[in-house]
C-alpha atoms as a PDB file:
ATOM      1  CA  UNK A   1       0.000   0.000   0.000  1.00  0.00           C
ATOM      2  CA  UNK A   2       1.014   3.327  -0.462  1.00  0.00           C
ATOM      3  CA  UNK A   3       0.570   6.536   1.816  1.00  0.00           C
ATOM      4  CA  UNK A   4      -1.420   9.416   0.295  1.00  0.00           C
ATOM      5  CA  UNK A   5      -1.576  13.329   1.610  1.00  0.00           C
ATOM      6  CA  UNK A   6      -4.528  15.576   1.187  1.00  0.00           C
ATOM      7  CA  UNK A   7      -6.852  17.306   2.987  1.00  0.00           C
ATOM      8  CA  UNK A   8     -10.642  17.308   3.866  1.00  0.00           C
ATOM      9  CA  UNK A   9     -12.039  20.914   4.042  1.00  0.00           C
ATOM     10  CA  UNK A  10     -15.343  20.389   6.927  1.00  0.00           C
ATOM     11  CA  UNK A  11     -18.206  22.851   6.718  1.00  0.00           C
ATOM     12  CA  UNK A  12     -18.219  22.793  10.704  1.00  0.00           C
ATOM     13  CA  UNK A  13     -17.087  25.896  12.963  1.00  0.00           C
ATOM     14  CA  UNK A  14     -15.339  25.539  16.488  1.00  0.00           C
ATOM     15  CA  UNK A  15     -15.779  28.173  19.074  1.00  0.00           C
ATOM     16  CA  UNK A  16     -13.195  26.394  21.814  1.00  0.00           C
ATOM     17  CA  UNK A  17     -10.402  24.270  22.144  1.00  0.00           C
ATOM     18  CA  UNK A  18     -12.896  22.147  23.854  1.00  0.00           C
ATOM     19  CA  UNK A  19     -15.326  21.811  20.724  1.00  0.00           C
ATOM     20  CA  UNK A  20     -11.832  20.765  18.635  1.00  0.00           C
ATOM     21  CA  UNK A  21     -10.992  18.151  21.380  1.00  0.00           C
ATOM     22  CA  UNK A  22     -14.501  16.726  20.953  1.00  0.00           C
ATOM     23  CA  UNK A  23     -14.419  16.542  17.448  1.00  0.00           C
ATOM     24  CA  UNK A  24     -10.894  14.744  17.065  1.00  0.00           C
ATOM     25  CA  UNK A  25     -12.165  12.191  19.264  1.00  0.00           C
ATOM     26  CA  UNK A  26     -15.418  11.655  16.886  1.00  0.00           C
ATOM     27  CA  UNK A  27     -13.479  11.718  13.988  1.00  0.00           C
ATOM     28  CA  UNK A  28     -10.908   9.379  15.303  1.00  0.00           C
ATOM     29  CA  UNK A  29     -13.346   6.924  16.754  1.00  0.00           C
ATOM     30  CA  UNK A  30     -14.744   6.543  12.936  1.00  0.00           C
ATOM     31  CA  UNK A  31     -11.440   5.597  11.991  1.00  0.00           C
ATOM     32  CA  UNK A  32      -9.977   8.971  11.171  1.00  0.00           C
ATOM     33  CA  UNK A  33      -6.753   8.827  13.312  1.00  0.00           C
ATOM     34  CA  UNK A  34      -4.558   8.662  11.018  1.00  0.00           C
ATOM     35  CA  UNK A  35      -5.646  12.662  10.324  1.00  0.00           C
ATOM     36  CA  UNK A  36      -4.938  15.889  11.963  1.00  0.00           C
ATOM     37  CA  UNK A  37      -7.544  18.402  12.707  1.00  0.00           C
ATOM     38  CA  UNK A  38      -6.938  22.494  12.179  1.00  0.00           C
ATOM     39  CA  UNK A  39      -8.170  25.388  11.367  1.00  0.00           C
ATOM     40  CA  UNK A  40      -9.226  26.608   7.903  1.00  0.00           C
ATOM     41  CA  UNK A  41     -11.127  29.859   6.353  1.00  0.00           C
ATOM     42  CA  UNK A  42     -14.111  27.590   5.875  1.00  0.00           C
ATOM     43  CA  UNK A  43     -14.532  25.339   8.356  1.00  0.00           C
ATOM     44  CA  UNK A  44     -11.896  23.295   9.750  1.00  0.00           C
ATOM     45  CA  UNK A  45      -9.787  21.109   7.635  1.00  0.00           C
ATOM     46  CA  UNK A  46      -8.205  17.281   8.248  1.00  0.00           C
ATOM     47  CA  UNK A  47      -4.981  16.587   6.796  1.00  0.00           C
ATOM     48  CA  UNK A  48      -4.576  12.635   6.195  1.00  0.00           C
ATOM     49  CA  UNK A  49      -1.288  10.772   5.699  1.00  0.00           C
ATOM     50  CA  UNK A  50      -3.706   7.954   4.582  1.00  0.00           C
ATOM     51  CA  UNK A  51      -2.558   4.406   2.966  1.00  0.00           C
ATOM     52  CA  UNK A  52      -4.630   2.946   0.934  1.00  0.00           C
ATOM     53  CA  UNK A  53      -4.288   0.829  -2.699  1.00  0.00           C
ATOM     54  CA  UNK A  54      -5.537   4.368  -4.371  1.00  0.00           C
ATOM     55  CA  UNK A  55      -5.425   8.153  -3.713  1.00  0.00           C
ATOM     56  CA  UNK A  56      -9.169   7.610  -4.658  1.00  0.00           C
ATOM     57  CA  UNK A  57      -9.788   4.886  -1.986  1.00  0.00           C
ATOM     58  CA  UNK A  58      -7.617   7.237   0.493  1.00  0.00           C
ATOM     59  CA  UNK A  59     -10.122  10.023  -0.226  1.00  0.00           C
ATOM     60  CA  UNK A  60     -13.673   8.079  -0.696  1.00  0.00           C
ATOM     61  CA  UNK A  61     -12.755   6.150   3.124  1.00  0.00           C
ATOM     62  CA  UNK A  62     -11.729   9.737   4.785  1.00  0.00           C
ATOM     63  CA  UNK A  63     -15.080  11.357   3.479  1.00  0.00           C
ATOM     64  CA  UNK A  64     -17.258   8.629   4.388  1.00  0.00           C
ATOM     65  CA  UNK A  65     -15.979   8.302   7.231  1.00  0.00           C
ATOM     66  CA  UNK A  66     -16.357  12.232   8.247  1.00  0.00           C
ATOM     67  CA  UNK A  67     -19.807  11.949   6.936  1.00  0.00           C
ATOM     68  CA  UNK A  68     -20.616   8.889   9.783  1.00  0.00           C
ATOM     69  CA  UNK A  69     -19.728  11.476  12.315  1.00  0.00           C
ATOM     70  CA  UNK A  70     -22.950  13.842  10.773  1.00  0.00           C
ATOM     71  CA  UNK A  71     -20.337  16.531   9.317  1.00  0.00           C
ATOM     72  CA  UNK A  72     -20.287  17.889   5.390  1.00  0.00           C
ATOM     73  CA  UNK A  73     -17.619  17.651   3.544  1.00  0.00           C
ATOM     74  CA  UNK A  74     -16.890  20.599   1.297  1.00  0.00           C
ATOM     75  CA  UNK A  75     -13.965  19.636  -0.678  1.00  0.00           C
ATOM     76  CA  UNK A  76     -10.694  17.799  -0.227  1.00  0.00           C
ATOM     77  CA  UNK A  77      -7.435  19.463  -1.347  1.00  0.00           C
ATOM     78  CA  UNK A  78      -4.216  18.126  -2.656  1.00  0.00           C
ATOM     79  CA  UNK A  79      -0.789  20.003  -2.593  1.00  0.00           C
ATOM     80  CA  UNK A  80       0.702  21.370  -5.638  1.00  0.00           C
ATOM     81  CA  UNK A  81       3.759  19.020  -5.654  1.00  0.00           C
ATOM     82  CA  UNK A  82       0.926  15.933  -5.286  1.00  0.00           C
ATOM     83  CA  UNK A  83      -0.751  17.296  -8.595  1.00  0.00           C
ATOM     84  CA  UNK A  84       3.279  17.716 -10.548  1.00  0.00           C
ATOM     85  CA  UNK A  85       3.801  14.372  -9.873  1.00  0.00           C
END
């Protein structure tokens, strides 16, 4: 398997650090620990290190996963040198 890199843009807002601890432990009870939670413009954002036979499986698992926990995903992002290669 290989490891992939992207990130999963949420449309869900955090008012505390609490609310972020709280949602790290949803995500990563559906199977989401191999991602880190931050901030982002829109929402908050996941970036997985994910491996997987794909990039597509990496991606479809992380969203439906995210969806389980009731969140929207709005997009997932991949880094410029991911989309040279």
């Amino acid at each position: 398997m290989t490891e992939y890199r992207f990130r999963v843009v949420i449309n869900h807002q955090v008012k505390s650090e609490h609310e972020m601890l709280d949602l790290a432990d949803r995500l990563a009870a559906a199977g989401c620990d191999d991602g880190h939670l931050g901030g982002h413009a829109e929402g908050v954002e996941v970036v997985f290190d994910r491996e997987a036979e794909s990039r597509d499986e990496a991606m479809q698992s992380a969203v439906k996963q995210i969806e389980e926990c009731g969140l929207i995903v709005k997009r997932i992002e991949l880094d410029r040198e991911v989309l040279a290669a």
